[in-house]
N, C-alpha and C. Protein backbone atom coordinates (compact mmCIF):
# COMPACT_ATOMS: atom_id res chain seq x y z
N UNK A 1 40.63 -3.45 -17.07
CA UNK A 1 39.22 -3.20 -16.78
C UNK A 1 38.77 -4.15 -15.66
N UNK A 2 37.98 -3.68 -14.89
CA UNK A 2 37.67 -4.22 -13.48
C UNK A 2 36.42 -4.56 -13.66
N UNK A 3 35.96 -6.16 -13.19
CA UNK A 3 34.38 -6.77 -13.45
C UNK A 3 33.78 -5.79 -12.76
N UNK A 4 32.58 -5.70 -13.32
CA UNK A 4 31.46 -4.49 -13.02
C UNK A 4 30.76 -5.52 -11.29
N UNK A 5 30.33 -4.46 -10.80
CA UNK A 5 29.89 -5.04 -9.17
C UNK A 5 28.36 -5.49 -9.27
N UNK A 6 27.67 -5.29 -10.60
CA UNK A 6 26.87 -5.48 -10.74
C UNK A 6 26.27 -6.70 -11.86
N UNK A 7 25.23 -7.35 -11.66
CA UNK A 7 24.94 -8.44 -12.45
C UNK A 7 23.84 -7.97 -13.94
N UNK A 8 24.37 -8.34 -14.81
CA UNK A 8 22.80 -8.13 -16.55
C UNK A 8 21.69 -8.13 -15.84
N UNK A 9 20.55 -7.30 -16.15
CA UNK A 9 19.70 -7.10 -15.55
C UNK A 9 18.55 -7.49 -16.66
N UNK A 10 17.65 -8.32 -16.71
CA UNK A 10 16.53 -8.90 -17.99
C UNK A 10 15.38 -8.33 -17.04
N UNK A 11 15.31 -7.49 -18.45
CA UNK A 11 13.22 -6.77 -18.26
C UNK A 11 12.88 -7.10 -19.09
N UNK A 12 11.48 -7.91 -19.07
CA UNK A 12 10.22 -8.25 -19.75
C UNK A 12 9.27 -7.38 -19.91
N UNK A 13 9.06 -7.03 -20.97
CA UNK A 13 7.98 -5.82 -21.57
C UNK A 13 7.36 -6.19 -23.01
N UNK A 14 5.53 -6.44 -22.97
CA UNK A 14 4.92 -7.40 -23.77
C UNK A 14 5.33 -8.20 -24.44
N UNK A 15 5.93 -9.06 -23.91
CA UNK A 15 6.52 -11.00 -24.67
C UNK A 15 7.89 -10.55 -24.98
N UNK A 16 8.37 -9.16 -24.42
CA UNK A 16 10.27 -9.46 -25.39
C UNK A 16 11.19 -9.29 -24.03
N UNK A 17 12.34 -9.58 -23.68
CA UNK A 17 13.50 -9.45 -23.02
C UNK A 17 14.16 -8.49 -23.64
N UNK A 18 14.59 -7.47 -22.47
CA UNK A 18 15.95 -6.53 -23.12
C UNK A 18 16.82 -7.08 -22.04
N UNK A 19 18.21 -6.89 -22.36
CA UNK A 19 18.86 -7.17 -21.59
C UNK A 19 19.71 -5.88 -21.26
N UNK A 20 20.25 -5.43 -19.72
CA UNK A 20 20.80 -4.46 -19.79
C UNK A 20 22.31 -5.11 -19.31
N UNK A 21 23.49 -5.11 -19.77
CA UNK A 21 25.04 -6.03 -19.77
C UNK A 21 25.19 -5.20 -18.46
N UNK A 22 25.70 -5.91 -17.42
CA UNK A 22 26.75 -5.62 -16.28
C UNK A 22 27.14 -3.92 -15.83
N UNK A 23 27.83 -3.83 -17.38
CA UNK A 23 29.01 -2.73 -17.10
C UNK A 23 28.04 -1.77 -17.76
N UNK A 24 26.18 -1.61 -18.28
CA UNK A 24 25.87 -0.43 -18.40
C UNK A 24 24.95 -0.20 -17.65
N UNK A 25 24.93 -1.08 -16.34
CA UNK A 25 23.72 -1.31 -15.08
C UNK A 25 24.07 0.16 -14.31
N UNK A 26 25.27 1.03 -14.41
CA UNK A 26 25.01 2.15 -13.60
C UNK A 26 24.58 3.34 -14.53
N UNK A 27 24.36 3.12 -15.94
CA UNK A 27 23.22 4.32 -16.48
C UNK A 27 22.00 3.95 -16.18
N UNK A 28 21.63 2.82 -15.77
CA UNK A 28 20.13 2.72 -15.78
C UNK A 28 19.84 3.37 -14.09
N UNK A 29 20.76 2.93 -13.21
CA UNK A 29 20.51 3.64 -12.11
C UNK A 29 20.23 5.06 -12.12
N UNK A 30 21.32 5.47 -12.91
CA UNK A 30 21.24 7.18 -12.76
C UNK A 30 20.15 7.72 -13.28
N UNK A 31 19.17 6.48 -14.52
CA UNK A 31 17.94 6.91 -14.78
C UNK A 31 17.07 6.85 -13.24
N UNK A 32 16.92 6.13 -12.94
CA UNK A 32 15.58 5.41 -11.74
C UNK A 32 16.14 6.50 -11.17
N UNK A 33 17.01 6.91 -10.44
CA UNK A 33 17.60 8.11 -9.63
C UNK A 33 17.36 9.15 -10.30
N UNK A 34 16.70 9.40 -11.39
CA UNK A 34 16.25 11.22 -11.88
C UNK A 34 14.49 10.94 -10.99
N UNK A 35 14.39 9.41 -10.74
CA UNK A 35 12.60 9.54 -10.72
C UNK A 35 12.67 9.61 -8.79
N UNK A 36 13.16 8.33 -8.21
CA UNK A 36 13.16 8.28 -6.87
C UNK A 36 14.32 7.74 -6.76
N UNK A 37 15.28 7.78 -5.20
CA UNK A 37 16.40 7.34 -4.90
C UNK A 37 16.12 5.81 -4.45
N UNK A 38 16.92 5.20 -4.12
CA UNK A 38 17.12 4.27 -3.26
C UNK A 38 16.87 4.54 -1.98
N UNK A 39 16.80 5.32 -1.23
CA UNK A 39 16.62 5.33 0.38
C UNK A 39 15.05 5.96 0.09
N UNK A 40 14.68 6.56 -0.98
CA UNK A 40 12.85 7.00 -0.93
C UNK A 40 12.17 5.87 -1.42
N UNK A 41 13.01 4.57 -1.85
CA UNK A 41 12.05 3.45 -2.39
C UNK A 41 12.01 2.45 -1.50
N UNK A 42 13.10 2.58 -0.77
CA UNK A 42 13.18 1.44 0.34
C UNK A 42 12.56 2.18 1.72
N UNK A 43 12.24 3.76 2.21
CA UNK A 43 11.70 4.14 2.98
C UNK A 43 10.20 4.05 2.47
N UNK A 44 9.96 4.24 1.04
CA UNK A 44 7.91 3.95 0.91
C UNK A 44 7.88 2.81 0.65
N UNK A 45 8.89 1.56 0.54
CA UNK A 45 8.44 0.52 0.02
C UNK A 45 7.57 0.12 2.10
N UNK A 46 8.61 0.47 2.73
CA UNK A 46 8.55 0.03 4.14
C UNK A 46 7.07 0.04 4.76
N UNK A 47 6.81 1.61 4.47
CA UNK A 47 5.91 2.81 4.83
C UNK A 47 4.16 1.88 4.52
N UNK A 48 4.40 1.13 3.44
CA UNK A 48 3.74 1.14 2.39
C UNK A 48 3.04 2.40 1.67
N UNK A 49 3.87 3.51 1.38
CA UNK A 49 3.35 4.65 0.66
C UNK A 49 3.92 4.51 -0.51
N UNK A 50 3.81 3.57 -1.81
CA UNK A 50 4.93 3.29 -3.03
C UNK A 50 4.30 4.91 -3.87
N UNK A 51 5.00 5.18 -4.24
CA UNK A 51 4.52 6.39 -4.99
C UNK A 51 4.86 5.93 -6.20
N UNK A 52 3.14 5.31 -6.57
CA UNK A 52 3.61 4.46 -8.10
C UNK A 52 3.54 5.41 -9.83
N UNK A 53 3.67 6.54 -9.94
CA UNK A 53 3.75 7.33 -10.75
C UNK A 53 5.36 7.32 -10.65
N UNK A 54 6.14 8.05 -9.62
CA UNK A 54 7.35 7.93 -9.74
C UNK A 54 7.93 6.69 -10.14
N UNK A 55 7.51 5.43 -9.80
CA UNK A 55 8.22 3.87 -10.42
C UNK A 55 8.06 3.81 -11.49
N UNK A 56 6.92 4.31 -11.76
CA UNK A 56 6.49 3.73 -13.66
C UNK A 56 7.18 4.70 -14.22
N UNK A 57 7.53 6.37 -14.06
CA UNK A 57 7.97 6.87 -14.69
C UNK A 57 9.79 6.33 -14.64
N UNK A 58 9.96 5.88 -13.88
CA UNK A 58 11.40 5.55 -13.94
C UNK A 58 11.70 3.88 -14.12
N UNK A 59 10.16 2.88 -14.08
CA UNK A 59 10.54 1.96 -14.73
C UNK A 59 10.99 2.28 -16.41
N UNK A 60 9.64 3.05 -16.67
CA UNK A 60 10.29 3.24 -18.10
C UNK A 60 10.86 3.43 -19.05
N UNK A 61 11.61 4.50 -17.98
CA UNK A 61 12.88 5.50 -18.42
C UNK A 61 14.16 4.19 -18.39
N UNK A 62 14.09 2.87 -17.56
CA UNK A 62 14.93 1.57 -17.32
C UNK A 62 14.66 0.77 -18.76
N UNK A 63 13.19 0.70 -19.25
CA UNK A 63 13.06 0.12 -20.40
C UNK A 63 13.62 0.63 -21.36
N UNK A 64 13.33 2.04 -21.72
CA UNK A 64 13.73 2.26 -22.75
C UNK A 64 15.51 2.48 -22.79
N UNK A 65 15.99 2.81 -21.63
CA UNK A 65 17.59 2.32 -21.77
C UNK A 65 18.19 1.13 -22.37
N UNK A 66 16.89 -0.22 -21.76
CA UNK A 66 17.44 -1.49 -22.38
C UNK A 66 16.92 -1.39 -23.62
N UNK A 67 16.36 -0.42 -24.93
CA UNK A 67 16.58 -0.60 -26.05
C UNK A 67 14.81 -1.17 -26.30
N UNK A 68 14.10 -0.80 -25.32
CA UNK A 68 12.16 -1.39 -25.00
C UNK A 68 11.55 -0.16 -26.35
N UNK A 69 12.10 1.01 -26.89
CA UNK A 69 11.44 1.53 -27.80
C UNK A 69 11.03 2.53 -26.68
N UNK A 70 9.33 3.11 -27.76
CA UNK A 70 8.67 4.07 -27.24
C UNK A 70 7.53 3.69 -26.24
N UNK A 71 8.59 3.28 -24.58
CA UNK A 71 7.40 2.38 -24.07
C UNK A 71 7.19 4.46 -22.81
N UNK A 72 6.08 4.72 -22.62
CA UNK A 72 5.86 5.61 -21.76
C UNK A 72 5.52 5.54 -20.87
N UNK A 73 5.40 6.44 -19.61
CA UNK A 73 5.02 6.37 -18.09
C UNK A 73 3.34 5.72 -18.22
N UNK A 74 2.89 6.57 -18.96
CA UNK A 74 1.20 5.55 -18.67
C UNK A 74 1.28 4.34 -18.93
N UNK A 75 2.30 4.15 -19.96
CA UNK A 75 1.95 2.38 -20.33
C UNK A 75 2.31 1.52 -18.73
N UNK A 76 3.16 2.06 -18.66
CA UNK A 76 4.03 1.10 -16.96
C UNK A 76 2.82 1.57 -15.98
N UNK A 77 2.63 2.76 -16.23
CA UNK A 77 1.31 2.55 -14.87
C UNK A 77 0.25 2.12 -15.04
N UNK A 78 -0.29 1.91 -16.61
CA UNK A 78 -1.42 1.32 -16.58
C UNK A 78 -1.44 -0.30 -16.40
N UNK A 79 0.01 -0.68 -16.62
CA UNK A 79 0.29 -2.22 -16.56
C UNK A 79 0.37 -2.62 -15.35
N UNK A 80 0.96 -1.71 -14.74
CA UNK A 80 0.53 -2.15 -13.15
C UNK A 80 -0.76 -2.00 -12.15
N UNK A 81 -1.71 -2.03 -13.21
CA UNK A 81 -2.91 -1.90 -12.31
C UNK A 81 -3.71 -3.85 -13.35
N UNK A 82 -3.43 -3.72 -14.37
CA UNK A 82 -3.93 -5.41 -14.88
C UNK A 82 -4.03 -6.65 -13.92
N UNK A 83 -4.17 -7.75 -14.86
CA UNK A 83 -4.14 -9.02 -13.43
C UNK A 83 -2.97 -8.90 -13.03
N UNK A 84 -3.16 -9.09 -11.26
CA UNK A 84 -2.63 -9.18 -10.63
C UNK A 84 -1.07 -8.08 -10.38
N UNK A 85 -2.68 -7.12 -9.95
CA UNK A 85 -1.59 -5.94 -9.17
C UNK A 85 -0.84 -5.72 -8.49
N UNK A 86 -1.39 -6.12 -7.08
CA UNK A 86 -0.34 -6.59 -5.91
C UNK A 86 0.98 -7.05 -6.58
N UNK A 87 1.22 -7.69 -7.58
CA UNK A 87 2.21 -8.44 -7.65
C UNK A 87 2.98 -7.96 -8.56
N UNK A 88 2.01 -7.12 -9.44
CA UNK A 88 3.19 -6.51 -10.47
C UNK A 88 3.51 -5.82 -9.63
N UNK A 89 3.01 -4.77 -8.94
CA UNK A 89 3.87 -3.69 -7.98
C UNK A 89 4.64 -3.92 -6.76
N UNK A 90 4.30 -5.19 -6.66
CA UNK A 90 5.16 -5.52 -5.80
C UNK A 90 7.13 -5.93 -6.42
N UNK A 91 6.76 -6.49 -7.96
CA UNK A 91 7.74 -7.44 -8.55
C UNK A 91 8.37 -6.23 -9.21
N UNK A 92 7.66 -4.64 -9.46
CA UNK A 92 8.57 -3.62 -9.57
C UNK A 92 9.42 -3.16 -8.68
N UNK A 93 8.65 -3.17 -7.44
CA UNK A 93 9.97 -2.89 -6.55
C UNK A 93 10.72 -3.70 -6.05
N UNK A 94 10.70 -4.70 -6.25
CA UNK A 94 11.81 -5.88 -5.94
C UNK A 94 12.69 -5.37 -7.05
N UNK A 95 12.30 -5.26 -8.15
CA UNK A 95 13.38 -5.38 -9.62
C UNK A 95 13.97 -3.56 -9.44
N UNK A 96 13.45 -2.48 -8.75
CA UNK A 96 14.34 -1.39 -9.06
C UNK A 96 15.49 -1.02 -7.83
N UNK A 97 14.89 -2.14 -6.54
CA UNK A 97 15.43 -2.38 -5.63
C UNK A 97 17.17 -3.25 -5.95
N UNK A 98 16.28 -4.29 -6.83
CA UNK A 98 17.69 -5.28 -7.18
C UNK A 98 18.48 -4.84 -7.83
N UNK A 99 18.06 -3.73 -9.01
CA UNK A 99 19.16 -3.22 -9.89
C UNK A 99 20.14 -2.79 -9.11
N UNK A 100 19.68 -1.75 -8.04
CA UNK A 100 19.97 -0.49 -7.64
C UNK A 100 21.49 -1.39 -6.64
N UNK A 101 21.08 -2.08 -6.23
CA UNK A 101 22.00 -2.48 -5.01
C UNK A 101 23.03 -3.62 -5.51
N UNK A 102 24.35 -3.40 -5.78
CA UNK A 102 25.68 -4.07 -6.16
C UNK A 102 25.35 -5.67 -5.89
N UNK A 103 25.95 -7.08 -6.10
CA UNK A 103 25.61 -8.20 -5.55
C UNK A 103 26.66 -8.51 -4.61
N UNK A 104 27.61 -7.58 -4.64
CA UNK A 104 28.69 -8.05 -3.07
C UNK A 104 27.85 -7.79 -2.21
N UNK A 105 27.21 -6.40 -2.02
CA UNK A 105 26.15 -5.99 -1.20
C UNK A 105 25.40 -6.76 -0.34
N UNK A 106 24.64 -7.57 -1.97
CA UNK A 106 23.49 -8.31 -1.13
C UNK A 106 24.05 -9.62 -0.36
N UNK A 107 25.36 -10.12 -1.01
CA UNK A 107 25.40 -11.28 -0.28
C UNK A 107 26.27 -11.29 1.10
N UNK A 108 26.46 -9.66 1.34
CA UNK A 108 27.00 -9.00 2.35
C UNK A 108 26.07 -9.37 3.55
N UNK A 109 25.28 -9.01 2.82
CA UNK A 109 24.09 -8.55 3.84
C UNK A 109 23.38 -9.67 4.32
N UNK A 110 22.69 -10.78 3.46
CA UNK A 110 22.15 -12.10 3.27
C UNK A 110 23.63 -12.63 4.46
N UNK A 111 25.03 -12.47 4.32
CA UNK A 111 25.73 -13.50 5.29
C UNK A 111 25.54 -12.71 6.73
N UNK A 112 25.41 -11.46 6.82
CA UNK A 112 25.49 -10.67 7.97
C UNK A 112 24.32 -11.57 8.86
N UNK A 113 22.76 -11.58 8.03
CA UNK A 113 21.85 -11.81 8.66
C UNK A 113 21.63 -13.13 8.97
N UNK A 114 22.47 -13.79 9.09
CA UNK A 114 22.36 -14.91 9.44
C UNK A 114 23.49 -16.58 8.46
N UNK A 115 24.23 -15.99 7.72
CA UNK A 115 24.53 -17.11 6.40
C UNK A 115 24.65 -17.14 5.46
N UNK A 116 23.71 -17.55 5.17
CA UNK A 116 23.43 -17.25 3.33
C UNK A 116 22.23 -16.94 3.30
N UNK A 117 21.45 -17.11 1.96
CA UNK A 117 20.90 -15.90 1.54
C UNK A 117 18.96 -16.89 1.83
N UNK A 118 19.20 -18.23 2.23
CA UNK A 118 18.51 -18.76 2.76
C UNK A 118 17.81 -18.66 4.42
N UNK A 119 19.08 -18.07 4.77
CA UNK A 119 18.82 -17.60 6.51
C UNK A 119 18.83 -16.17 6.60
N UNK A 120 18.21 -15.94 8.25
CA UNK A 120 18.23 -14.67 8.42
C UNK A 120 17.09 -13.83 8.38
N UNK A 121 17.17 -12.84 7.82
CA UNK A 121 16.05 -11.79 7.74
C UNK A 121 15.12 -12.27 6.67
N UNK A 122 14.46 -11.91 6.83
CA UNK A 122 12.95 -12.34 5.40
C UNK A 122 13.29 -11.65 4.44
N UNK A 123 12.86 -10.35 4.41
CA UNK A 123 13.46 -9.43 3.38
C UNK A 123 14.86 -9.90 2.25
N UNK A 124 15.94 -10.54 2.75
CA UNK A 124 17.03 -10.95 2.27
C UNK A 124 16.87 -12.16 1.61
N UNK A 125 16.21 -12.82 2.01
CA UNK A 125 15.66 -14.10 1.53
C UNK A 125 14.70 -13.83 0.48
N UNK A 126 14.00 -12.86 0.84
CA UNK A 126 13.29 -13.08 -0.62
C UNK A 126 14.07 -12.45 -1.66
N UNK A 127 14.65 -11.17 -1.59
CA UNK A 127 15.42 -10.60 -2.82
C UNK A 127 16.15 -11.96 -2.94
N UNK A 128 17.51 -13.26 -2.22
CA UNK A 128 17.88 -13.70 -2.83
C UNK A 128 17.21 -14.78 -4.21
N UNK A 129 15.70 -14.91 -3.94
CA UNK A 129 15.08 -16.00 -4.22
C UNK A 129 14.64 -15.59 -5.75
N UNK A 130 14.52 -13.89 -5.77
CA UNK A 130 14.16 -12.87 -6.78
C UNK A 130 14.98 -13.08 -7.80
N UNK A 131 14.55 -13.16 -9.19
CA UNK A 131 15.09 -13.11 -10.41
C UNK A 131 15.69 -11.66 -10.80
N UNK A 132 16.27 -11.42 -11.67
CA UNK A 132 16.26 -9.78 -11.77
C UNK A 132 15.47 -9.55 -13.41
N UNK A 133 14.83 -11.17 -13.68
CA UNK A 133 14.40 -10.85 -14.71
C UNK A 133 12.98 -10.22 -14.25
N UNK A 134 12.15 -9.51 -14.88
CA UNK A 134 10.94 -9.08 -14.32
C UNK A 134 9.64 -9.42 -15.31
N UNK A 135 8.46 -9.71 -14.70
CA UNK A 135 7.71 -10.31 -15.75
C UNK A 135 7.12 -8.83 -16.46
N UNK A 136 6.33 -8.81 -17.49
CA UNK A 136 6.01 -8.09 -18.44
C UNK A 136 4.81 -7.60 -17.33
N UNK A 137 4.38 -6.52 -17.42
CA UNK A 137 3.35 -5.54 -16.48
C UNK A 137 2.64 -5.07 -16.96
């Protein structure tokens, strides 16, 4: 068996941690991928057009993979409108961004742009700086 390319992924949802292990980080993708792809989250994240119905419906569909219960699309969208919006919606798409993308990837990319994950492009720097734990929304 070959280490998974991907790192445990910890979501916070009202005061609890699920954890999703390594090697079952590509069912949760194939969830977020029934809602939006990777190239439509990183083209509206850009755009700034987030189409936040599609995130919440596919954050959720991520929670309840990690074992979050009966959490539903309104709950994730209504959580992302509480204190401090900007930031939950911002700290969702950092976290469906981070799942989504392998960590050879990023530190592919982080050395391309300059080094490590301290230099270089902004964008790279901040995902490296990013937890993949996510705060509760």
């Amino acid at each position: 068996m070959t280490a998974s390319p991907f790192d445990d992924i910890h979501l916070a949802w009202q005061g609890k941690t699920f954890t999703i292990p390594a090697d079952r980080v590509m069912g949760a993708i194939k969830r977020i991928e029934d809602h939006l792809t990777l190239a439509e989250l990183q083209r509206d994240a850009g755009r700034g057009t987030l189409r936040l119905g599609k995130m919440a419906a596919a954050y959720a569909d991520v929670l309840r993979y990690a074992g979050a219960g009966a959490v539903t699309e309104s709950d994730v969208y209504a959580g992302m409108f509480g204190e401090d919006a900007e930031k939950n919606v911002v700290g969702a798409v950092s976290m469906l961004l981070g799942m989504m993308i392998p960590h050879n990837v990023k530190l592919a990319v982080a050395k391309a742009q300059g080094g490590g994950p301290g230099e270089g492009n902004r964008r790279v720097r901040r995902a490296a700086r990013r937890s993949s734990k996510r705060r509760s929304v």
